[in-house]
C-alpha atoms as a PDB file:
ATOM      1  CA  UNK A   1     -45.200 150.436  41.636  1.00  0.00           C
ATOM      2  CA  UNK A   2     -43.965 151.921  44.945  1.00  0.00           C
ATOM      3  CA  UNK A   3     -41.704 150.100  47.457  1.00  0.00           C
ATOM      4  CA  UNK A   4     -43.038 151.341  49.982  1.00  0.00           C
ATOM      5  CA  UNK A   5     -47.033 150.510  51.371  1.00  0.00           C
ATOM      6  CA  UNK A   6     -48.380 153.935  53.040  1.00  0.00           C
ATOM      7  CA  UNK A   7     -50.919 153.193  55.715  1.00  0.00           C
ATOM      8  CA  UNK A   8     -52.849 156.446  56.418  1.00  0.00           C
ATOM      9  CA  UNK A   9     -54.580 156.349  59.447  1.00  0.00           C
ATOM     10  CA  UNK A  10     -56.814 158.933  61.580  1.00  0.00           C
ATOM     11  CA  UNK A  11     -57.340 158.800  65.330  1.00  0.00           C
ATOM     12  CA  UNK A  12     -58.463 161.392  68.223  1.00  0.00           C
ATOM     13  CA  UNK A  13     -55.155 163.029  69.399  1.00  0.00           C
ATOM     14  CA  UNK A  14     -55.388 161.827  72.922  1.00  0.00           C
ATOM     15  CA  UNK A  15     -55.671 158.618  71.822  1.00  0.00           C
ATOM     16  CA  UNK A  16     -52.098 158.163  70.597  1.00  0.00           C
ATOM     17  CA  UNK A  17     -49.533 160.486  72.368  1.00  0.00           C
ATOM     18  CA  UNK A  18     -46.879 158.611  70.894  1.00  0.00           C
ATOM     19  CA  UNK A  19     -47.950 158.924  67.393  1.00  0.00           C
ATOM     20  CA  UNK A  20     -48.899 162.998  67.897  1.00  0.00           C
ATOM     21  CA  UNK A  21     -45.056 163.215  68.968  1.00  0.00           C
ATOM     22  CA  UNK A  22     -44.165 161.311  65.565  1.00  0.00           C
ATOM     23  CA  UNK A  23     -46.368 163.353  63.863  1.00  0.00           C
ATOM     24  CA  UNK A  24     -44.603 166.976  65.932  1.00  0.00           C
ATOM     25  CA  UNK A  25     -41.094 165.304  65.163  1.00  0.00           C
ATOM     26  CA  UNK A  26     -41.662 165.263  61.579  1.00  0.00           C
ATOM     27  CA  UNK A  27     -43.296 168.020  60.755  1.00  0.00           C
ATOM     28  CA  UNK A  28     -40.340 170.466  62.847  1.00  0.00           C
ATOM     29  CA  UNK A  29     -37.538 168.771  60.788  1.00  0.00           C
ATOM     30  CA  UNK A  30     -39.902 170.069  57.754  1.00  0.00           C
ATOM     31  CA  UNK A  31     -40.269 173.323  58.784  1.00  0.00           C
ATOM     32  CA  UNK A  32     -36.585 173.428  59.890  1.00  0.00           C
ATOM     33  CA  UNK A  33     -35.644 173.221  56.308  1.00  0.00           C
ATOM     34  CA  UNK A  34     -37.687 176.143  55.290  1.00  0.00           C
ATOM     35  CA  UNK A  35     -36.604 178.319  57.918  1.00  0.00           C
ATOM     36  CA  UNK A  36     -39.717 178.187  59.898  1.00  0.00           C
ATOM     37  CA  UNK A  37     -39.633 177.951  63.426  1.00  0.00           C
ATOM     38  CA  UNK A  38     -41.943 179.857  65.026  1.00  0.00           C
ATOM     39  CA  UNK A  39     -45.797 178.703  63.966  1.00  0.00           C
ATOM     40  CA  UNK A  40     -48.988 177.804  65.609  1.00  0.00           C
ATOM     41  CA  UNK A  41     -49.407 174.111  64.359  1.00  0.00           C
ATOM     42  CA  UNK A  42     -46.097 172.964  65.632  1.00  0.00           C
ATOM     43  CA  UNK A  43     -46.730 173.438  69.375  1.00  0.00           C
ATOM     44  CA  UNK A  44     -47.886 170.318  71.626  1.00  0.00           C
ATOM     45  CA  UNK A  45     -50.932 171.467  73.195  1.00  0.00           C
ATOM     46  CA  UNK A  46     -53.365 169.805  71.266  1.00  0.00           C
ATOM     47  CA  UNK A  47     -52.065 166.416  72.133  1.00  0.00           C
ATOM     48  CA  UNK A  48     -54.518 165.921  75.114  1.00  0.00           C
ATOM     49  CA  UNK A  49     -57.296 168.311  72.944  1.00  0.00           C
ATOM     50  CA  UNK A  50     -60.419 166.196  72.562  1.00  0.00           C
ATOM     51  CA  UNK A  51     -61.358 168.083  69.405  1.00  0.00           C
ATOM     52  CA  UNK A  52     -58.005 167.094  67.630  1.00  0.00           C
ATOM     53  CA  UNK A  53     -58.162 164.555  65.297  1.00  0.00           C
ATOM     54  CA  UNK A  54     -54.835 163.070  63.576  1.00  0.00           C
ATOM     55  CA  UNK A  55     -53.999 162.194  60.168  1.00  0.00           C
ATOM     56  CA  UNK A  56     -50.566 159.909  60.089  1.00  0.00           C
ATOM     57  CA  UNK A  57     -49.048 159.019  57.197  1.00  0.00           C
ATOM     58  CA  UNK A  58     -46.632 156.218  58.135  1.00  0.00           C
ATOM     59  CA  UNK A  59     -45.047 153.031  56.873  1.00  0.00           C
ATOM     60  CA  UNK A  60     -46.874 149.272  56.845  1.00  0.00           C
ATOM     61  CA  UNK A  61     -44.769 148.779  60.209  1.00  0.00           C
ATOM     62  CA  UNK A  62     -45.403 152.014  61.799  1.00  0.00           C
ATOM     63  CA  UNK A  63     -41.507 152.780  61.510  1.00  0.00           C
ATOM     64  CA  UNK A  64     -41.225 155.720  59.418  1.00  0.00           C
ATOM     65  CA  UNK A  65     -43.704 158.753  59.549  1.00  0.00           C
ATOM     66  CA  UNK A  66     -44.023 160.415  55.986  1.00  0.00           C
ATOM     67  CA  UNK A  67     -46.575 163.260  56.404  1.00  0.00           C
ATOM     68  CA  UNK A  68     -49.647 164.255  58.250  1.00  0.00           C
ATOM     69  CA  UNK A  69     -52.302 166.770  58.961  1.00  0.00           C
ATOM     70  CA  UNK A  70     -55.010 167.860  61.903  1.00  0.00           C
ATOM     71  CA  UNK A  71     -58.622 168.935  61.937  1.00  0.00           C
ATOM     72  CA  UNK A  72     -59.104 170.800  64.674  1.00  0.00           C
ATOM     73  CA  UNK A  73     -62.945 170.881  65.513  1.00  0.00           C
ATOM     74  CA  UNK A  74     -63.959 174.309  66.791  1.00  0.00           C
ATOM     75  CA  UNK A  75     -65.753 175.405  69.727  1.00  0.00           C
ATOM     76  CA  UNK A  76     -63.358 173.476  72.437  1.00  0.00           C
ATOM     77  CA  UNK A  77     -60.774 174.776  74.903  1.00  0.00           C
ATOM     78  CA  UNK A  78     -58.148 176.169  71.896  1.00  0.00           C
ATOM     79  CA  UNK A  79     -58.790 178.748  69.529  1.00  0.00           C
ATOM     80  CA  UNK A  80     -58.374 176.880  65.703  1.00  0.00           C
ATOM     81  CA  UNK A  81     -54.960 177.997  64.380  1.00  0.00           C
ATOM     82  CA  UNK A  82     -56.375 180.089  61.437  1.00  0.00           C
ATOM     83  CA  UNK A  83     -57.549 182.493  64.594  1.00  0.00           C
ATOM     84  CA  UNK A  84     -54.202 182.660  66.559  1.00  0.00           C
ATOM     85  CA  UNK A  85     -52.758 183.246  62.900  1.00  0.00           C
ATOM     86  CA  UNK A  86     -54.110 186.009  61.655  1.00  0.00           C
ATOM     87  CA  UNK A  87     -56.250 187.851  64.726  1.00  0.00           C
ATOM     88  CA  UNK A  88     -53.749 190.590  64.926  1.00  0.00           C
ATOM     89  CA  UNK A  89     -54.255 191.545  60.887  1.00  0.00           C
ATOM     90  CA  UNK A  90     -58.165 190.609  61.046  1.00  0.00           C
ATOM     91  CA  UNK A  91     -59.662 190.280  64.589  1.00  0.00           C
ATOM     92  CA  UNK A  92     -63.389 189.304  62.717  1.00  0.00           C
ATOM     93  CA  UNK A  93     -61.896 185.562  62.235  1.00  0.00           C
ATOM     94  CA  UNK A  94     -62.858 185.266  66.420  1.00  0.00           C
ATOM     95  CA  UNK A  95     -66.493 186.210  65.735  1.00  0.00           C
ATOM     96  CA  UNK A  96     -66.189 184.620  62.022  1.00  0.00           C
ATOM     97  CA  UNK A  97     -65.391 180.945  63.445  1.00  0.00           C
ATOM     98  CA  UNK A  98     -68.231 181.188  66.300  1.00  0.00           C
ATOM     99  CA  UNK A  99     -70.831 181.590  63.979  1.00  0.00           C
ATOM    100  CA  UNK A 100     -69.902 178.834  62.100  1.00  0.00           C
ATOM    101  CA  UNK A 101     -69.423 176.826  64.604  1.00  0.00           C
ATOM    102  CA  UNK A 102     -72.887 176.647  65.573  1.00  0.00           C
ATOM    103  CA  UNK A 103     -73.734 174.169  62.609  1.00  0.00           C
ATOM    104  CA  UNK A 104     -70.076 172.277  62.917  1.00  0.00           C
ATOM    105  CA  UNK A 105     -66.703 173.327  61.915  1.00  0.00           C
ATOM    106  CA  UNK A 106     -63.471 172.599  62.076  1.00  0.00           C
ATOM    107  CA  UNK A 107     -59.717 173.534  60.972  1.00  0.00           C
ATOM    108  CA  UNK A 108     -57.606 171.162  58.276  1.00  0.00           C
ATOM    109  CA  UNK A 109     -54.266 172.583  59.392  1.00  0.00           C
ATOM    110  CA  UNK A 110     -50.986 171.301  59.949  1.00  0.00           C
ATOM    111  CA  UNK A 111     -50.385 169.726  56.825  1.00  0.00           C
ATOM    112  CA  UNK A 112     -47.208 168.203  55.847  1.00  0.00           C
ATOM    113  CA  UNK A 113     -44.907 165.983  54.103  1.00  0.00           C
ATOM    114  CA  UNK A 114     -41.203 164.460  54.217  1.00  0.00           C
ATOM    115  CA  UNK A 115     -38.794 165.438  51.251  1.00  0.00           C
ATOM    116  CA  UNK A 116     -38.366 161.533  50.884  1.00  0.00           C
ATOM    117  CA  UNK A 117     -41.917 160.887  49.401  1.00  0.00           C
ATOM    118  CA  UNK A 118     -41.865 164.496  47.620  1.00  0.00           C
ATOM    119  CA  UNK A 119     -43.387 164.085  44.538  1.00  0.00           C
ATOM    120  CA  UNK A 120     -45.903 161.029  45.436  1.00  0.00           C
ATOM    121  CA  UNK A 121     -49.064 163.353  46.251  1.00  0.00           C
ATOM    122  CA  UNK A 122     -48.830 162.487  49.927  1.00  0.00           C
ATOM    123  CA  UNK A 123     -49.529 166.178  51.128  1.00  0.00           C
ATOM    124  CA  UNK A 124     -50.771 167.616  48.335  1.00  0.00           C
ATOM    125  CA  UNK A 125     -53.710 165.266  47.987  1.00  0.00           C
ATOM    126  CA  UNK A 126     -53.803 162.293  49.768  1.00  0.00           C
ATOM    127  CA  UNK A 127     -53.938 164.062  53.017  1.00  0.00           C
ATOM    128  CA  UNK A 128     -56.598 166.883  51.597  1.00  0.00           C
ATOM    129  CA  UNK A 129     -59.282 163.719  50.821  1.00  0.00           C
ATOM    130  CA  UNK A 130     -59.180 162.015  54.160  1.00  0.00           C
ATOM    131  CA  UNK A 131     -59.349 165.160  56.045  1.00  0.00           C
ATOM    132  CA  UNK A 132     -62.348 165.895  53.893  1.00  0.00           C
ATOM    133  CA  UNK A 133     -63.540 162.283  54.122  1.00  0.00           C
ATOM    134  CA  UNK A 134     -63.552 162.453  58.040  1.00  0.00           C
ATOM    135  CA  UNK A 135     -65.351 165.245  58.350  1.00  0.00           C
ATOM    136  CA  UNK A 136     -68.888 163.426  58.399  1.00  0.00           C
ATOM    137  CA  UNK A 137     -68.018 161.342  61.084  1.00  0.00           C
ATOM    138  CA  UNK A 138     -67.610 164.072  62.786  1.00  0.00           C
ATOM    139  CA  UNK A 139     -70.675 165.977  62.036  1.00  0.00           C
ATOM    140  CA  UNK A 140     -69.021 168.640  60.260  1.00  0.00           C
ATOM    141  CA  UNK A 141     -70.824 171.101  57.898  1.00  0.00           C
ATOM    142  CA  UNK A 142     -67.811 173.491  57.396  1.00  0.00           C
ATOM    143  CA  UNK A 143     -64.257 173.105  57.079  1.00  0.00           C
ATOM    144  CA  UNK A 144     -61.685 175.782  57.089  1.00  0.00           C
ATOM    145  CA  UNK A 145     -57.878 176.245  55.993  1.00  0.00           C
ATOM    146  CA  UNK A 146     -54.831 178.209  55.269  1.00  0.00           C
ATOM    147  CA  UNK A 147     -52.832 177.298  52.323  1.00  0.00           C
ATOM    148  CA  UNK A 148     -49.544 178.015  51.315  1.00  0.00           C
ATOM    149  CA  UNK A 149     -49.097 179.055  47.371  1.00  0.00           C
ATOM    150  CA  UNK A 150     -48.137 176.162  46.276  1.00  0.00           C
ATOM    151  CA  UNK A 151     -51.076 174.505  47.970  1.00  0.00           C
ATOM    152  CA  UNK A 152     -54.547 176.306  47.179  1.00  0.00           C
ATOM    153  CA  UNK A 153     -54.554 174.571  44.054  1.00  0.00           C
ATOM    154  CA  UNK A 154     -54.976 171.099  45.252  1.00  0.00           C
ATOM    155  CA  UNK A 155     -57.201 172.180  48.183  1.00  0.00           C
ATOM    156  CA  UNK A 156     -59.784 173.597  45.237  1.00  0.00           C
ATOM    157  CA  UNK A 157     -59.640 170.268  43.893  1.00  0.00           C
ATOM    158  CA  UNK A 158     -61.293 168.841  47.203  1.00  0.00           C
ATOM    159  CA  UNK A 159     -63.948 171.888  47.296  1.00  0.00           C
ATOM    160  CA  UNK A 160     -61.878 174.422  49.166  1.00  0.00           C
ATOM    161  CA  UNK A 161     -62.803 178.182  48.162  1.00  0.00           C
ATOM    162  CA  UNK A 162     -60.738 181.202  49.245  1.00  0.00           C
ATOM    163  CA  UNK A 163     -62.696 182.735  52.088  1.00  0.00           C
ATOM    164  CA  UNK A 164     -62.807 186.164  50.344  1.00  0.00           C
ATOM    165  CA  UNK A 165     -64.442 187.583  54.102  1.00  0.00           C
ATOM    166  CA  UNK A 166     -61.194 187.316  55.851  1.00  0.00           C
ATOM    167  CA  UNK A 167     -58.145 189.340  55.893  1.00  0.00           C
ATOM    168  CA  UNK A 168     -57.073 191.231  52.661  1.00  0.00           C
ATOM    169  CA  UNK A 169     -59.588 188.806  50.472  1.00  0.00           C
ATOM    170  CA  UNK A 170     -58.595 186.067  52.031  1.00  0.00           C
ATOM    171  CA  UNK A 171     -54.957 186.643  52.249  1.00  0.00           C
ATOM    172  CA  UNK A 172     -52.847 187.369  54.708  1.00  0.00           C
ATOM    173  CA  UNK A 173     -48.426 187.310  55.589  1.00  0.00           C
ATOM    174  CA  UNK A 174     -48.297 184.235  57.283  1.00  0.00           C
ATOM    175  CA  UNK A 175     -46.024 182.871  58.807  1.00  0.00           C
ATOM    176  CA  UNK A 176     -43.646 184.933  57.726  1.00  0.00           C
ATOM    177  CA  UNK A 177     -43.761 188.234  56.439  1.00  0.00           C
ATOM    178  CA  UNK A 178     -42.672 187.642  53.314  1.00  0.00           C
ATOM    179  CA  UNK A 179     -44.724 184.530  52.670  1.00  0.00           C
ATOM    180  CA  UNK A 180     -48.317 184.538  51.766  1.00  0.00           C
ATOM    181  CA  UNK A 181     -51.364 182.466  53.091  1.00  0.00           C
ATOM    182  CA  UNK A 182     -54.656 182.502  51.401  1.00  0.00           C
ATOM    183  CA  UNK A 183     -57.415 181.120  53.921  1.00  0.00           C
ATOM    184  CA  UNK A 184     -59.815 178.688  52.252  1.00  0.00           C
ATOM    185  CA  UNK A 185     -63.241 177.032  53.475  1.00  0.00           C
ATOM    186  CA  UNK A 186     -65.627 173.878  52.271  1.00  0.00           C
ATOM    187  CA  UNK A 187     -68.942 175.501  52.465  1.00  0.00           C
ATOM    188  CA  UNK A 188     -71.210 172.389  52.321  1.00  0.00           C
ATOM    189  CA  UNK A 189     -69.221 169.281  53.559  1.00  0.00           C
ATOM    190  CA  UNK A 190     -71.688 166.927  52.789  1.00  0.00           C
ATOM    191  CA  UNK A 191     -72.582 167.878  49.028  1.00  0.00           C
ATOM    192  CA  UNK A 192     -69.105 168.711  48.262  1.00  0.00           C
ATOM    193  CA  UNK A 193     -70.746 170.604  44.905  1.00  0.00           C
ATOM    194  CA  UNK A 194     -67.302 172.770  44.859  1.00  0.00           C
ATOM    195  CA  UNK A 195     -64.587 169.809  44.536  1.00  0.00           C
ATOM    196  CA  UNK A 196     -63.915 168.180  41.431  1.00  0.00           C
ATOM    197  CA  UNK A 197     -65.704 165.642  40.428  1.00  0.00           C
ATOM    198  CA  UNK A 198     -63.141 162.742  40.736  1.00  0.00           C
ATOM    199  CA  UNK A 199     -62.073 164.097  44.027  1.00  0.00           C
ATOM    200  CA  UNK A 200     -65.188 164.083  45.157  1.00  0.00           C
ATOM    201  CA  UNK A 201     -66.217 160.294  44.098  1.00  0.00           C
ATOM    202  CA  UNK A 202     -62.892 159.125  46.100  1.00  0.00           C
ATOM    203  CA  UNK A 203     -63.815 161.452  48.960  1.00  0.00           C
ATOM    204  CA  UNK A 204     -67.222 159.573  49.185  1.00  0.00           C
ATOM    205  CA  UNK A 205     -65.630 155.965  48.885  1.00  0.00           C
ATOM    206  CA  UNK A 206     -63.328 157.027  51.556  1.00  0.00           C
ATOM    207  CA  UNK A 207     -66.664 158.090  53.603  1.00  0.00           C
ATOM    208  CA  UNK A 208     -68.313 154.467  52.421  1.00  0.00           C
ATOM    209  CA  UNK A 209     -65.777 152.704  53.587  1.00  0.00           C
ATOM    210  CA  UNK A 210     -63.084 154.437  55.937  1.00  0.00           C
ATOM    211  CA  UNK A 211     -61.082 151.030  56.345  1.00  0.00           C
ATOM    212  CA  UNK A 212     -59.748 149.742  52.689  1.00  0.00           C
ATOM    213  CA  UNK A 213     -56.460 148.834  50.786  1.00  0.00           C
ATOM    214  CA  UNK A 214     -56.291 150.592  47.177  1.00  0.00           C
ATOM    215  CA  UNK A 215     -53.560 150.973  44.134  1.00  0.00           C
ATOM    216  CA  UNK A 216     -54.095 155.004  43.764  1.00  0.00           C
ATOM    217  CA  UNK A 217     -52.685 156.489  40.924  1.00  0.00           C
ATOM    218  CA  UNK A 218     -50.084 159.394  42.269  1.00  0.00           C
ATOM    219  CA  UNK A 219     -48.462 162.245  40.519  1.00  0.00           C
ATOM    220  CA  UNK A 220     -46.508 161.741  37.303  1.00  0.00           C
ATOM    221  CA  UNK A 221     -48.129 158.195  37.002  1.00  0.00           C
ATOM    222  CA  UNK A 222     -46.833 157.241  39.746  1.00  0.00           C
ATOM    223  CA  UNK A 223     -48.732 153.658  41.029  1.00  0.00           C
ATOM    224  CA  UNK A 224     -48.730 154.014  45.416  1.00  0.00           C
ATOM    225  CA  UNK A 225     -49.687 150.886  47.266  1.00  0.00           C
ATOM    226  CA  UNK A 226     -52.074 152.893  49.874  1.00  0.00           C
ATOM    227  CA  UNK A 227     -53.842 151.076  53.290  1.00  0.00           C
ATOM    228  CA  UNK A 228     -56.792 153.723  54.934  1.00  0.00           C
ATOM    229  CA  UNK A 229     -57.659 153.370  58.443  1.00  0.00           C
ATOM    230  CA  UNK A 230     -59.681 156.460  58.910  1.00  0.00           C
ATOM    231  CA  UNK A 231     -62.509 155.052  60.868  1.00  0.00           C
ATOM    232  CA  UNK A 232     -61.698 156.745  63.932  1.00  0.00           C
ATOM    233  CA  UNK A 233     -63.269 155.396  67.756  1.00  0.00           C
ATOM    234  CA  UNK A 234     -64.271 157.245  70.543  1.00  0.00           C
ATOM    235  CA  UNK A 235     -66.225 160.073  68.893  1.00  0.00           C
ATOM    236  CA  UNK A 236     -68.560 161.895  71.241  1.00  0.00           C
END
């Protein structure tokens, strides 16, 4: 079993400052590694956005931040970051994300992990269910993303599908020109007909009860000691 007791937690970015600066610490010194530095989820205005919500991934005594993620609702004062991304290869995503905003949408972005729990599924799944699990409480129907390579896999496992309308079939050279992003979308949030089906029974027990303490198994059998807080207060 692991050491170490991961409390993932999600909360309206105003809500917590502090914890949006833990969460805009980490993720830099992540990106700093890959020779990123210049990207639209690692900038600080959304910390006072009502439409942010926060995913933290931290230690039992709040210590030590080990990944996190945003959904960024769509339709408030900041254009998603999927549309400051790529609207200078594909200018439709503008037009694209109104529409579906009508009925409810929203951006997972900003996903991340620390190289010390590399390995345990934090990003690569754990992150991926609770975004998905939140977005009923927040009346989503839609969900959007933009995955690295390494990443679309796992996000299919949730019920992402490469949203073949934008860019070159859904890709596009992000954030980098030599790197590749593939833009993704959950079509029916609430059905969830498109994830696996043992992704999508944990994705509903999440929904059933957003506060709970769990053994989950992680990647190469690995047992994780996991606490979810992801009922999240002040919802309009």
């Amino acid at each position: 079993m692991s050491d170490i007791k991961f409390v993932i937690k999600a909360f309206r970015a105003p809500d917590d400052t502090a914890a949006c600066q833990k969460f805009v610490d980490g993720h830099m010194k992540v990106l700093k590694i890959y020779g990123i530095t210049m990207i639209t989820s690692a900038n600080i205005e959304w910390f006072e956005d009502p439409d942010t919500y926060v995913i933290l991934v931290e230690s039992e005594d709040g210590e030590k931040v080990y990944g996190g993620a945003r959904v960024q609702v769509a339709g408030g004062k900041y254009e998603l970051p999927i549309e400051k991304a790529v609207k200078d290869m594909d200018d439709s995503v503008h037009e694209t994300v109104r529409q579906y905003a009508e009925r409810g949408t929203a951006e997972f972005c900003g996903l991340w992990n620390s190289r010390e729990v590399a390995g345990y599924g934090i990003g690569s799944m754990y992150l991926g269910r609770a975004a998905v699990a939140i977005t009923q409480q927040l009346k989503l129907t839609t969900l959007f993303g933009l995955c690295a390579p390494a990443t679309v896999k796992n996000s299919a496992r949730v019920g992402f599908e490469i949203a073949t309308f934008l860019g070159n079939n859904g890709t596009f050279y992000y954030p980098k020109e030599d790197l590749i992003a593939t833009a993704v979308i959950i079509n029916d949030t609430e059905t969830l007909l498109t994830a696996e089906p043992e992704e999508r029974d944990i994705i509903f027990d999440l929904r059933k009860k957003p506060v709970q303490s769990k053994l989950e198994s992680g990647p190469k059998g690995r047992i994780l000691d996991v606490v979810y807080d992801l009922s999240i207060p002040n919802i309009n």
